[in-house]
N, C-alpha and C. Protein backbone atom coordinates (compact mmCIF):
# COMPACT_ATOMS: atom_id res chain seq x y z
N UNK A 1 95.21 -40.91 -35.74
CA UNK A 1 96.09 -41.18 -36.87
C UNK A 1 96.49 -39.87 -37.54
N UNK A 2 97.67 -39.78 -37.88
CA UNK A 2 98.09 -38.41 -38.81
C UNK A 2 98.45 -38.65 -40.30
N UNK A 3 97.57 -38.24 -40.90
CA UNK A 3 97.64 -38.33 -42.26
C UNK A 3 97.98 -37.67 -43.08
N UNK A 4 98.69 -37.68 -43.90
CA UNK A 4 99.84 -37.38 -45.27
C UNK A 4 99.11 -36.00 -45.87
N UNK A 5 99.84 -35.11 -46.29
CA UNK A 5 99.35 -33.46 -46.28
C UNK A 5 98.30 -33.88 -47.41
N UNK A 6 98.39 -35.05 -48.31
CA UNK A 6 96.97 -35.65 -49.35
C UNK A 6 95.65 -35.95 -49.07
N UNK A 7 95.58 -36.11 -47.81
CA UNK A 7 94.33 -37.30 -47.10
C UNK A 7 94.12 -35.43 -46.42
N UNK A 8 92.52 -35.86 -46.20
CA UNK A 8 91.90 -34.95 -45.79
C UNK A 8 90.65 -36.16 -44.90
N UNK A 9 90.09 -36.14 -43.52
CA UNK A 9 89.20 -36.79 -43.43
C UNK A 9 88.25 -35.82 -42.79
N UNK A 10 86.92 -35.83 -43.29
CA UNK A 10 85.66 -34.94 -42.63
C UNK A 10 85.19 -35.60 -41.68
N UNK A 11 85.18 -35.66 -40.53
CA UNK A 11 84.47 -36.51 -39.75
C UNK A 11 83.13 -36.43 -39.53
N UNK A 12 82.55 -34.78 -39.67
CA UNK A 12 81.53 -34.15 -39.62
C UNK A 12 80.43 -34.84 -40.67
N UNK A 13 81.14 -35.11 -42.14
CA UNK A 13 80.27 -35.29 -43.35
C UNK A 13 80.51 -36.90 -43.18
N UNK A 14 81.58 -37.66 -42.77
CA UNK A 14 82.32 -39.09 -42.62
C UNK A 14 83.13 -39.00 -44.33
N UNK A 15 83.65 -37.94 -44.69
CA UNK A 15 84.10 -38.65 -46.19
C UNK A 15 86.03 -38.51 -45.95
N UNK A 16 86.50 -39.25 -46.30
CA UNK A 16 87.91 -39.17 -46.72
C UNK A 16 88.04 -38.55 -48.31
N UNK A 17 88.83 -37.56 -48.16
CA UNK A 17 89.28 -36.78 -49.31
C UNK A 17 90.94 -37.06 -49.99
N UNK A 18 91.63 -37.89 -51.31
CA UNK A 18 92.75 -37.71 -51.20
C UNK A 18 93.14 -37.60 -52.35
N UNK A 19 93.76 -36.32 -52.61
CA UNK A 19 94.12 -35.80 -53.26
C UNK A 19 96.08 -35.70 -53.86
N UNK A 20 96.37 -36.86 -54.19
CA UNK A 20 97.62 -36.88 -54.46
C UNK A 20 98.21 -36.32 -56.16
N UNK A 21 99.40 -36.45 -56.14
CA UNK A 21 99.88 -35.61 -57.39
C UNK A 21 101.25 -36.52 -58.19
N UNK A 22 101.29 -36.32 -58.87
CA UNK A 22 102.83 -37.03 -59.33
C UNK A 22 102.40 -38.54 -60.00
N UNK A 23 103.17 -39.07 -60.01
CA UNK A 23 102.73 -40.72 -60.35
C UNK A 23 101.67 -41.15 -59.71
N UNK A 24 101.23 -42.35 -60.30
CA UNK A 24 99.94 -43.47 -59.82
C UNK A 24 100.88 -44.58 -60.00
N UNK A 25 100.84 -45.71 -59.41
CA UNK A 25 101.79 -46.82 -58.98
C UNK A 25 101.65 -47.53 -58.21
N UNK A 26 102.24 -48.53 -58.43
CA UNK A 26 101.46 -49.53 -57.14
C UNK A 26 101.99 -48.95 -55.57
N UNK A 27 102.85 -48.13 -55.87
CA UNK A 27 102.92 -47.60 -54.27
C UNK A 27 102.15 -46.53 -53.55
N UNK A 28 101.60 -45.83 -54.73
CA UNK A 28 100.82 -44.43 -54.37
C UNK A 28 98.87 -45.52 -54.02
N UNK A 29 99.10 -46.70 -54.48
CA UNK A 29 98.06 -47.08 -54.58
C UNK A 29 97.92 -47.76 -53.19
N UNK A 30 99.18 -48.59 -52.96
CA UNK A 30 99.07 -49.45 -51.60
C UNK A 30 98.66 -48.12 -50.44
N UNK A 31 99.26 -46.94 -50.78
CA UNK A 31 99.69 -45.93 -49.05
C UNK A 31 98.02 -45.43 -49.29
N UNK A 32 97.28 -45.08 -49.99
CA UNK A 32 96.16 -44.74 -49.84
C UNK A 32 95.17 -45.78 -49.42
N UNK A 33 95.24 -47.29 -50.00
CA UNK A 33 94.58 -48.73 -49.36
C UNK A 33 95.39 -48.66 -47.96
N UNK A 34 96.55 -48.92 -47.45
CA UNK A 34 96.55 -48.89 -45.79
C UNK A 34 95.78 -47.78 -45.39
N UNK A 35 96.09 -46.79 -45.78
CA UNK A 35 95.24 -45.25 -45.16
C UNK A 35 93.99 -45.90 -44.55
N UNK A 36 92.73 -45.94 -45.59
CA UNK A 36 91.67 -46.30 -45.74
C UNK A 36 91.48 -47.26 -44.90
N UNK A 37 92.13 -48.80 -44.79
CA UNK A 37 91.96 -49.84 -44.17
C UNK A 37 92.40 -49.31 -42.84
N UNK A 38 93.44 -48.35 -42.60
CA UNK A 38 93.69 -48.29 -40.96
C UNK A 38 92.18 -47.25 -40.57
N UNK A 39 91.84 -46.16 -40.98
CA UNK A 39 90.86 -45.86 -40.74
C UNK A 39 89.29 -46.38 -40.34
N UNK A 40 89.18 -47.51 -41.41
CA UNK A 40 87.94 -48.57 -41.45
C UNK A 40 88.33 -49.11 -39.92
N UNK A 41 89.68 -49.56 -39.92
CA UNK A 41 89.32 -50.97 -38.43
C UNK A 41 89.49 -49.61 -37.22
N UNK A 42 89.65 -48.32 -37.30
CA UNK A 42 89.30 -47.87 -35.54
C UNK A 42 88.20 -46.66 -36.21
N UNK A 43 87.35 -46.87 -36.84
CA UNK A 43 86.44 -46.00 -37.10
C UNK A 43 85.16 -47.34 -36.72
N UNK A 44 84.08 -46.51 -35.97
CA UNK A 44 82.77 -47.28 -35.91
C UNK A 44 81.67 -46.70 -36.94
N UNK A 45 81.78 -45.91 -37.18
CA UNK A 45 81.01 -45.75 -38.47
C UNK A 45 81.55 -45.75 -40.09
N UNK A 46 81.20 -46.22 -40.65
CA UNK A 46 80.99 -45.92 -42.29
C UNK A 46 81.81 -45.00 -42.81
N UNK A 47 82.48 -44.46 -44.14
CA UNK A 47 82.60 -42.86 -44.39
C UNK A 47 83.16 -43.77 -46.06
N UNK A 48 82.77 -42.85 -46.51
CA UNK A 48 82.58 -42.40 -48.44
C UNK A 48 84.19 -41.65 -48.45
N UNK A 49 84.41 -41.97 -50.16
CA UNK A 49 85.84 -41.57 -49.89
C UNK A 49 85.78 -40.90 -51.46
N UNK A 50 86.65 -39.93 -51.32
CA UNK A 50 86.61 -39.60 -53.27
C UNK A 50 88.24 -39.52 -52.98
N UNK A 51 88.46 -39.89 -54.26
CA UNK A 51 89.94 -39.48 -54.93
C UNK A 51 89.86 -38.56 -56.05
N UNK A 52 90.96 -37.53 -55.76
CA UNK A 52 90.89 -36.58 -56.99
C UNK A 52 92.28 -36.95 -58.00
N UNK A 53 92.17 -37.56 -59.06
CA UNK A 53 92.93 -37.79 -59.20
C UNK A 53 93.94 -36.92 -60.92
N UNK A 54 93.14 -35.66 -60.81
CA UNK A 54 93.95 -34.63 -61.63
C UNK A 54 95.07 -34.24 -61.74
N UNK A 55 95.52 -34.22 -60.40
CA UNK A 55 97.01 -33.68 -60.76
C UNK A 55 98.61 -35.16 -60.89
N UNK A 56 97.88 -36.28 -61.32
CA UNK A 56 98.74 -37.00 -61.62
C UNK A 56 98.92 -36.81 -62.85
N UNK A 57 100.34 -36.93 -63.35
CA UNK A 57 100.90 -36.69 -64.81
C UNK A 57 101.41 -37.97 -65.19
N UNK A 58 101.08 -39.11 -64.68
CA UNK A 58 101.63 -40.25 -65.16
C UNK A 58 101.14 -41.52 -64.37
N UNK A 59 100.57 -42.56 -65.31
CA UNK A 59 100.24 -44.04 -64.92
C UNK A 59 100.82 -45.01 -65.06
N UNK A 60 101.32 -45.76 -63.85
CA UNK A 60 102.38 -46.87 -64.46
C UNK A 60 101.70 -48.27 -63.08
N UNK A 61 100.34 -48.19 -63.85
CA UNK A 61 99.92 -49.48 -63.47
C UNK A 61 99.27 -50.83 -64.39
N UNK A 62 99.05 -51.62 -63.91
CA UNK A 62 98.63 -52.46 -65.21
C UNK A 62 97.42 -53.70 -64.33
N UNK A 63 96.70 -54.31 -65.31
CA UNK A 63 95.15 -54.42 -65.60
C UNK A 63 95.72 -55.82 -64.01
N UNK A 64 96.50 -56.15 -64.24
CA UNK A 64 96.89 -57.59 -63.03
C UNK A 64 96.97 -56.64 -61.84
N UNK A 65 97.68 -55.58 -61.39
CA UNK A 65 97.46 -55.08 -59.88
C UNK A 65 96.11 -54.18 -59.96
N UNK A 66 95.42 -53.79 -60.95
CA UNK A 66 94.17 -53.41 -60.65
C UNK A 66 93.17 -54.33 -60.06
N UNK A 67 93.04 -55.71 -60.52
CA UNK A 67 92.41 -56.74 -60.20
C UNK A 67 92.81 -56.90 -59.04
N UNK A 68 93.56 -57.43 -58.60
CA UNK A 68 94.01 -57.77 -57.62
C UNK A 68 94.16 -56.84 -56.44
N UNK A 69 94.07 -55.38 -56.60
CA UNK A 69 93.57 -54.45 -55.44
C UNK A 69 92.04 -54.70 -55.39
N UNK A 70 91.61 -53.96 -56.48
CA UNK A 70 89.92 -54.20 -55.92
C UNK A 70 89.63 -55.89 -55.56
N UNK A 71 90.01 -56.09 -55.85
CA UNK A 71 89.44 -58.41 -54.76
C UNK A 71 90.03 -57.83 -53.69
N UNK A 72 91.44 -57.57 -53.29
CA UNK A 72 91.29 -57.11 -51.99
C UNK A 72 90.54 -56.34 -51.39
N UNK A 73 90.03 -55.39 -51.93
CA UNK A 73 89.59 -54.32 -50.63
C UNK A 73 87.98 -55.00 -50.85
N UNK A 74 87.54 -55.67 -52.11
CA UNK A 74 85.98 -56.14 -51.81
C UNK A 74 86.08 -57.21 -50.86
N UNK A 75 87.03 -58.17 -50.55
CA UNK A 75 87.27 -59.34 -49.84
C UNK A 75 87.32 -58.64 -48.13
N UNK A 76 88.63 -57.19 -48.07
CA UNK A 76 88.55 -56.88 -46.88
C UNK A 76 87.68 -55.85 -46.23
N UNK A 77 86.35 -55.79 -47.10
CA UNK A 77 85.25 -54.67 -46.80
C UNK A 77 84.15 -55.64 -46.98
N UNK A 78 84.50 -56.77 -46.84
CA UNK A 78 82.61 -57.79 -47.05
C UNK A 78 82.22 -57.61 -45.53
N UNK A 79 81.14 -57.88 -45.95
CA UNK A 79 80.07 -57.53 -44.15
C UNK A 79 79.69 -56.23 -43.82
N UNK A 80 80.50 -55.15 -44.15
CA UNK A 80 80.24 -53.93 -43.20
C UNK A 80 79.19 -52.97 -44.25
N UNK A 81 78.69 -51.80 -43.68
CA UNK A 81 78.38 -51.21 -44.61
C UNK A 81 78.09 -50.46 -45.55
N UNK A 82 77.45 -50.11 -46.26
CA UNK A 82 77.69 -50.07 -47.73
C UNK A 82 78.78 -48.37 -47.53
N UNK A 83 79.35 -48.17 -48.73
CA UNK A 83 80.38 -46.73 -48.66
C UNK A 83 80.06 -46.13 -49.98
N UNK A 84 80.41 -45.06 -50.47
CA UNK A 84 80.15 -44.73 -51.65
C UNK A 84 82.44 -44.42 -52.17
N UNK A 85 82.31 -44.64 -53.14
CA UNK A 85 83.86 -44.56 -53.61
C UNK A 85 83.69 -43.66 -54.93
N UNK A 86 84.20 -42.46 -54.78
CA UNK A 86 84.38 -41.37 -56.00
C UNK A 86 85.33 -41.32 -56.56
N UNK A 87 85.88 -41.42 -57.84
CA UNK A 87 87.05 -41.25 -58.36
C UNK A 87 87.01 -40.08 -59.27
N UNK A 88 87.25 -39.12 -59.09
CA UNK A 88 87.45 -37.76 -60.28
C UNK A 88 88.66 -38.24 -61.23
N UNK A 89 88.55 -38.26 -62.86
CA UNK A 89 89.39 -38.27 -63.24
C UNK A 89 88.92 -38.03 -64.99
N UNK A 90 90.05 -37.75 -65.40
CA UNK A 90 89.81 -36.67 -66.55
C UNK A 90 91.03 -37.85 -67.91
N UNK A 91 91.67 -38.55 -67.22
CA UNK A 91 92.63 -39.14 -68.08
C UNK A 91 92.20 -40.44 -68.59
N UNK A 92 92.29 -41.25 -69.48
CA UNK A 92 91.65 -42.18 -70.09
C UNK A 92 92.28 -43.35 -69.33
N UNK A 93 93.23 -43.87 -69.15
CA UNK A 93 93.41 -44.57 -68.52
C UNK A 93 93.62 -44.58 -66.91
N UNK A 94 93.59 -43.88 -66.36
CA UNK A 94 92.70 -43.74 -64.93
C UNK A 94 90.92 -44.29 -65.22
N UNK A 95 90.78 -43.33 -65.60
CA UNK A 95 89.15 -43.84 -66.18
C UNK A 95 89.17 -45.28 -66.11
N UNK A 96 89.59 -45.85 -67.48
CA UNK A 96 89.69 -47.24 -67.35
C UNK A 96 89.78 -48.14 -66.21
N UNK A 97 91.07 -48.20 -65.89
CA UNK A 97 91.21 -48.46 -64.41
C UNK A 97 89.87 -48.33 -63.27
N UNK A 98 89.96 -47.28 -63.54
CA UNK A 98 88.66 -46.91 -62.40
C UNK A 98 87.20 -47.72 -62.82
N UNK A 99 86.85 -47.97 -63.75
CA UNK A 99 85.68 -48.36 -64.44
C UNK A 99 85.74 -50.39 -63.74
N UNK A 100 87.20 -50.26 -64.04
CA UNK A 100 87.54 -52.05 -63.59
C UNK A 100 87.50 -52.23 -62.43
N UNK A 101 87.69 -50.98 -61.21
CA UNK A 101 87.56 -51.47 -60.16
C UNK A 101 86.35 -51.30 -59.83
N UNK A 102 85.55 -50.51 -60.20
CA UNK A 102 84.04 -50.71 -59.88
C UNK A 102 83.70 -51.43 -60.38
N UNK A 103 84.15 -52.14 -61.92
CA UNK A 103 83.20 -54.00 -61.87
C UNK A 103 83.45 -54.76 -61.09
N UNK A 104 84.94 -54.37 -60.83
CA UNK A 104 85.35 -56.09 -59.52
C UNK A 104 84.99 -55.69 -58.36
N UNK A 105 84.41 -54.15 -57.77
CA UNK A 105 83.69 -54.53 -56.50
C UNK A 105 82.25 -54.26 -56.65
N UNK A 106 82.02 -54.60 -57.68
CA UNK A 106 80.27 -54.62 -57.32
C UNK A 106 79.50 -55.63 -57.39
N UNK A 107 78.63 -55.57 -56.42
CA UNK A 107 77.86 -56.67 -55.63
C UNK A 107 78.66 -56.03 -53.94
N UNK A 108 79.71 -55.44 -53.82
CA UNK A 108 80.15 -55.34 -52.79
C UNK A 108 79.19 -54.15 -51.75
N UNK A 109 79.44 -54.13 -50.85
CA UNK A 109 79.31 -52.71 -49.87
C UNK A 109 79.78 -51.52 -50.66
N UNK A 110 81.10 -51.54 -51.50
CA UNK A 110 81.85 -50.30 -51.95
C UNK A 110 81.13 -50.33 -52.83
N UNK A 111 80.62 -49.08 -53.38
CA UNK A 111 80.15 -48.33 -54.64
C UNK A 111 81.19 -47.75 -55.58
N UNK A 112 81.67 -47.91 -56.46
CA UNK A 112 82.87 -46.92 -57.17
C UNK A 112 82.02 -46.30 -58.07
N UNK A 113 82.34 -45.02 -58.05
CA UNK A 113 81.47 -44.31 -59.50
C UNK A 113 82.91 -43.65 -59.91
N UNK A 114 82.95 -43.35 -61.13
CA UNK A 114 84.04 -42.09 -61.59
C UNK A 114 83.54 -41.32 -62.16
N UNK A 115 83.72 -39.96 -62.07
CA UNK A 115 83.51 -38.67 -62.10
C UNK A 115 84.19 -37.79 -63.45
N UNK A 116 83.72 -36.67 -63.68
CA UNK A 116 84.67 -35.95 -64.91
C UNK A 116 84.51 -34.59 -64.25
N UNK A 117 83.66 -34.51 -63.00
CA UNK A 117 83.41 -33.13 -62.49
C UNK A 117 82.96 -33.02 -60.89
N UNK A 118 83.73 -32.02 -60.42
CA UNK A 118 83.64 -32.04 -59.30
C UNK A 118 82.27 -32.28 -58.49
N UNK A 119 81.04 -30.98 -59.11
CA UNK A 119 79.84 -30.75 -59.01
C UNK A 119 79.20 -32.38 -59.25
N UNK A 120 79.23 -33.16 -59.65
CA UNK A 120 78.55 -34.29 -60.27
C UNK A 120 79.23 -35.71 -58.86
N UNK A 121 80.15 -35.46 -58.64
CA UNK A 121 80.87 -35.97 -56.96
C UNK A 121 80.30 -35.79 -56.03
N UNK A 122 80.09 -33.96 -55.95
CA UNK A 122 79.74 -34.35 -54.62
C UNK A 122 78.11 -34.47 -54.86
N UNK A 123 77.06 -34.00 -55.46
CA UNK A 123 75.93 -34.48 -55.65
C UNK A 123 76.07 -35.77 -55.03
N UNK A 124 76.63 -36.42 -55.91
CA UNK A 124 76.32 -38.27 -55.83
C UNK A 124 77.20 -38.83 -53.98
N UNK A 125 77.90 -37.73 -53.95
CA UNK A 125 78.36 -37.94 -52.07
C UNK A 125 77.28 -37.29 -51.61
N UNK A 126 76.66 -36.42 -51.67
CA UNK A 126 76.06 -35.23 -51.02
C UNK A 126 76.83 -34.85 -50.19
N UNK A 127 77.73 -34.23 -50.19
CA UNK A 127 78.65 -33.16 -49.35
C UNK A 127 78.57 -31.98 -50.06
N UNK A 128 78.95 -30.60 -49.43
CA UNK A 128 79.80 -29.53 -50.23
C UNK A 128 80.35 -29.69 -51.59
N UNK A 129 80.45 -29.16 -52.45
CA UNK A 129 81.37 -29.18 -53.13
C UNK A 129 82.73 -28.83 -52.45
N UNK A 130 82.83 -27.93 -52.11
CA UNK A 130 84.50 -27.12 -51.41
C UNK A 130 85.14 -28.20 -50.80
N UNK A 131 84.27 -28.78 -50.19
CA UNK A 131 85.29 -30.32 -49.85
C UNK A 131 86.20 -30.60 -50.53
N UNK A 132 85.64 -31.33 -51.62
CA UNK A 132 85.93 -32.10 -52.72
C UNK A 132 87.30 -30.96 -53.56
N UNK A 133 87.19 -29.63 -53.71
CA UNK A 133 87.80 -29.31 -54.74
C UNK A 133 89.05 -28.42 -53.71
N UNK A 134 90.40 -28.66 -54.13
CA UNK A 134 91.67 -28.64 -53.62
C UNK A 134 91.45 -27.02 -53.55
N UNK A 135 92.19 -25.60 -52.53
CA UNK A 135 92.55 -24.63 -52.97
C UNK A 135 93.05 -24.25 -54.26
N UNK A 136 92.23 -23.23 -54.92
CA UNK A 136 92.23 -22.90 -55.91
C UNK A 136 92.11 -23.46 -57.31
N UNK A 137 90.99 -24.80 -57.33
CA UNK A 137 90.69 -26.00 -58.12
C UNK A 137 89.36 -25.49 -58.83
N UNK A 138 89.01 -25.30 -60.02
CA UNK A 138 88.10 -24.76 -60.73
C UNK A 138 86.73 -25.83 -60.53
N UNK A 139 85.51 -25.09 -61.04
CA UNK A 139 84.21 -25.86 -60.70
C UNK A 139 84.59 -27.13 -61.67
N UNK A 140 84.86 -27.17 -62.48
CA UNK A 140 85.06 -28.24 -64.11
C UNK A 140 86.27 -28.93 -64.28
N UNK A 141 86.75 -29.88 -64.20
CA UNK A 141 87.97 -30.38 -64.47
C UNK A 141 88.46 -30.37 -65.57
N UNK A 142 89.45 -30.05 -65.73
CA UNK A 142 90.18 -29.69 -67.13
C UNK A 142 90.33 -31.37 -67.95
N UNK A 143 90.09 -31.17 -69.25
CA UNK A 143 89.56 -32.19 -69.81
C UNK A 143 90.32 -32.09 -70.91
């Protein structure tokens, strides 16, 4: 699969890295859920995924397609197992968001945690940090 200059996948560590910029929307949201889901059905193992989601300057989603993504991906990730899901994010309503999709998938396989720092990500992935942080991306997220 060839993936979008955003998606980064480690195969070595198993984590997907994606790092997009510009809007959050239900379209930036669907192309990263196919990503993920095409990966899951020809991958035989597992892999942890973080999103960095700093360099978006704008949210134009709302609390009905948040719900309704996470039931999907907990509905199309039941059985397999467990993943860890990182969300870096520094903006209050990302946060939010992010906080809702880790209530609606837990009990699931997916783990969502959200993050305010890179160092505190990958701990909780155990990878590298350098993974995780884009060329020329400071240890601390700007807050």
């Amino acid at each position: 699969m060839t993936l979008l200059p955003e998606v980064e996948f480690h195969e070595d560590v198993r984590l997907l890295v994606y790092r997009p910029k510009g809007r959050l929307n239900k379209a930036t949201v669907n192309k990263i859920v196919f990503i993920v889901e095409d990966l899951e059905a020809k991958s035989q193992e597992p892999f942890n995924r973080f999103f960095d989601t700093l360099r978006h300057d704008e949210v134009e989603l709302n609390f009905r397609y948040v719900i309704q993504i996470s039931l999907h991906r907990r509905r199309s990730y039941a059985g397999r197992p467990p993943v860890k899901s990182a969300i870096l994010a520094t903006d209050s309503t990302i946060i939010h968001y992010g906080r809702l999709h880790a209530l609606l998938t837990q009990g699931s396989p997916i783990n969502v945690r959200i993050f305010q720092e890179f160092d505190a990500a990958a701990g909780w992935l155990r990878v590298p940090i350098h993974l995780l942080q884009a060329q020329g991306a400071s240890k601390k997220a700007e807050t």
